[in-house]
Protein backbone atom coordinates (compact mmCIF):
# COMPACT_ATOMS: atom_id res chain seq x y z
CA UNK A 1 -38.50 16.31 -3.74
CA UNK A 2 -37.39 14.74 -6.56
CA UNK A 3 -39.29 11.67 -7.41
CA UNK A 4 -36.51 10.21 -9.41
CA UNK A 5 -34.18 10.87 -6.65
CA UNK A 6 -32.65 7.79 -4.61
CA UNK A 7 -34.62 7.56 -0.60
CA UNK A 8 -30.93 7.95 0.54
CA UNK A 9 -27.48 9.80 -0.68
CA UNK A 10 -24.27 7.82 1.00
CA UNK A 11 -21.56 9.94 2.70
CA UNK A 12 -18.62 8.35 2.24
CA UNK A 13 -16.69 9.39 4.80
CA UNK A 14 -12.49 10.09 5.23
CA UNK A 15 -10.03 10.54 8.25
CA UNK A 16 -11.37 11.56 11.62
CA UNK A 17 -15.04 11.58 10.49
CA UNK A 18 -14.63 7.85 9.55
CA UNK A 19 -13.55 7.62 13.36
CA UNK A 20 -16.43 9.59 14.80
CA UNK A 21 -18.97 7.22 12.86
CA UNK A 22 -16.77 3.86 13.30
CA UNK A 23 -18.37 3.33 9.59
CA UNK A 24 -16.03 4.18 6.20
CA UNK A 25 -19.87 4.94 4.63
CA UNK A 26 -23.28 6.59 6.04
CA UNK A 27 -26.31 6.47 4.51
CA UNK A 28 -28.84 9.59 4.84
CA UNK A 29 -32.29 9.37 4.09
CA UNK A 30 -33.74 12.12 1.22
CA UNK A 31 -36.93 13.02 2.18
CA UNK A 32 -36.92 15.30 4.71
CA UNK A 33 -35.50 18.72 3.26
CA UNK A 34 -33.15 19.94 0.56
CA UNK A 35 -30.95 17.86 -0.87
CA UNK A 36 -27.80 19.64 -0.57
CA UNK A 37 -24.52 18.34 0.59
CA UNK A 38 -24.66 20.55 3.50
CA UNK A 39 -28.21 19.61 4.76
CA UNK A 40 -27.27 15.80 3.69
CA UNK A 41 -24.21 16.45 6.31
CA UNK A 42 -26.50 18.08 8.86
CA UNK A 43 -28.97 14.92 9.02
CA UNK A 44 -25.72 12.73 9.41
CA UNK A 45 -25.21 14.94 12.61
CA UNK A 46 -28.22 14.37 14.30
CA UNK A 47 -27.12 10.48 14.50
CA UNK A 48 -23.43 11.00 14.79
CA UNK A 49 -23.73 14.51 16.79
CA UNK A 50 -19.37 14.22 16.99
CA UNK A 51 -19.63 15.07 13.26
CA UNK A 52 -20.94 19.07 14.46
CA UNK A 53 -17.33 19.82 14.91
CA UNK A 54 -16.81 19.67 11.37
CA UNK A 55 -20.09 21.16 9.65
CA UNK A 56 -18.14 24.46 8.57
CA UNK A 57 -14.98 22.93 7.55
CA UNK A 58 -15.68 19.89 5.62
CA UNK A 59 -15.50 20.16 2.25
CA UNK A 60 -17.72 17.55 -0.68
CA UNK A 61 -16.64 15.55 -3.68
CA UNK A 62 -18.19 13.40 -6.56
CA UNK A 63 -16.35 12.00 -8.96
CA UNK A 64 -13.00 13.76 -8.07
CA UNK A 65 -14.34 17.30 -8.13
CA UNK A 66 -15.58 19.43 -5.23
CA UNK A 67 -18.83 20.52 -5.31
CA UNK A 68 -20.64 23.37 -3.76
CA UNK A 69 -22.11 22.64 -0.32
CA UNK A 70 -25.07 24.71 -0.91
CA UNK A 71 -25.92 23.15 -4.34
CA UNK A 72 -28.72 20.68 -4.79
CA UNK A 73 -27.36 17.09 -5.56
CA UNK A 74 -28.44 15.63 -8.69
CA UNK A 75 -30.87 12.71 -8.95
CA UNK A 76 -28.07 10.91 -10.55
CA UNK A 77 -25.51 11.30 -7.70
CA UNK A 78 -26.09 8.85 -4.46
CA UNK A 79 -22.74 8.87 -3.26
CA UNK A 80 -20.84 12.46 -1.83
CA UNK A 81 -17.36 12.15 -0.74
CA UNK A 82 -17.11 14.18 2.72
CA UNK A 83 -13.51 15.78 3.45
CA UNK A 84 -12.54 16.54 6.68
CA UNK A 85 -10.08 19.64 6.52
CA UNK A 86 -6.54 18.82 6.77
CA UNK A 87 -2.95 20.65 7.50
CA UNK A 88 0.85 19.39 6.55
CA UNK A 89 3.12 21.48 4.99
């Protein structure tokens, strides 16, 4: 791990998934496993298991880009917007 790394990376969560966890943020501790937005995501499920219905279609921001799920998160990012997938026309 990363020593310079925060202990925890917030999900800041949108739409439905903000209704699943009831919270409009989640924190996520660091240091068990990667530190990818996808694993991040995958510890939020054990505590929020409603969020599994989403792990393959969510999508995660910083700083109003997406970023690749399977990327490690830089020590100087502690916040990942998650996106819920959405439809309209």
């Amino acid at each position: 791990m990363d020593t310079d790394r925060p202990p925890t990376i917030t999900l800041r969560l949108h739409g439905v998934l903000q209704d699943i966890v009831g919270e409009h943020v989640l924190p996520v501790g660091t240091e068990d496993g990667p530190v990818t937005p996808a694993a991040v995501f995958e510890r939020a499920i054990l505590v929020h298991p409603g969020l599994a219905a989403y792990r393959t279609s969510v999508a995660f921001g910083n700083d109003h880009e997406i970023i690749a799920s399977d990327g490690e998160i830089p020590a100087s990012i502690n916040v990942i917007e998650v996106l819920p997938p959405i439809s309209g026309g």
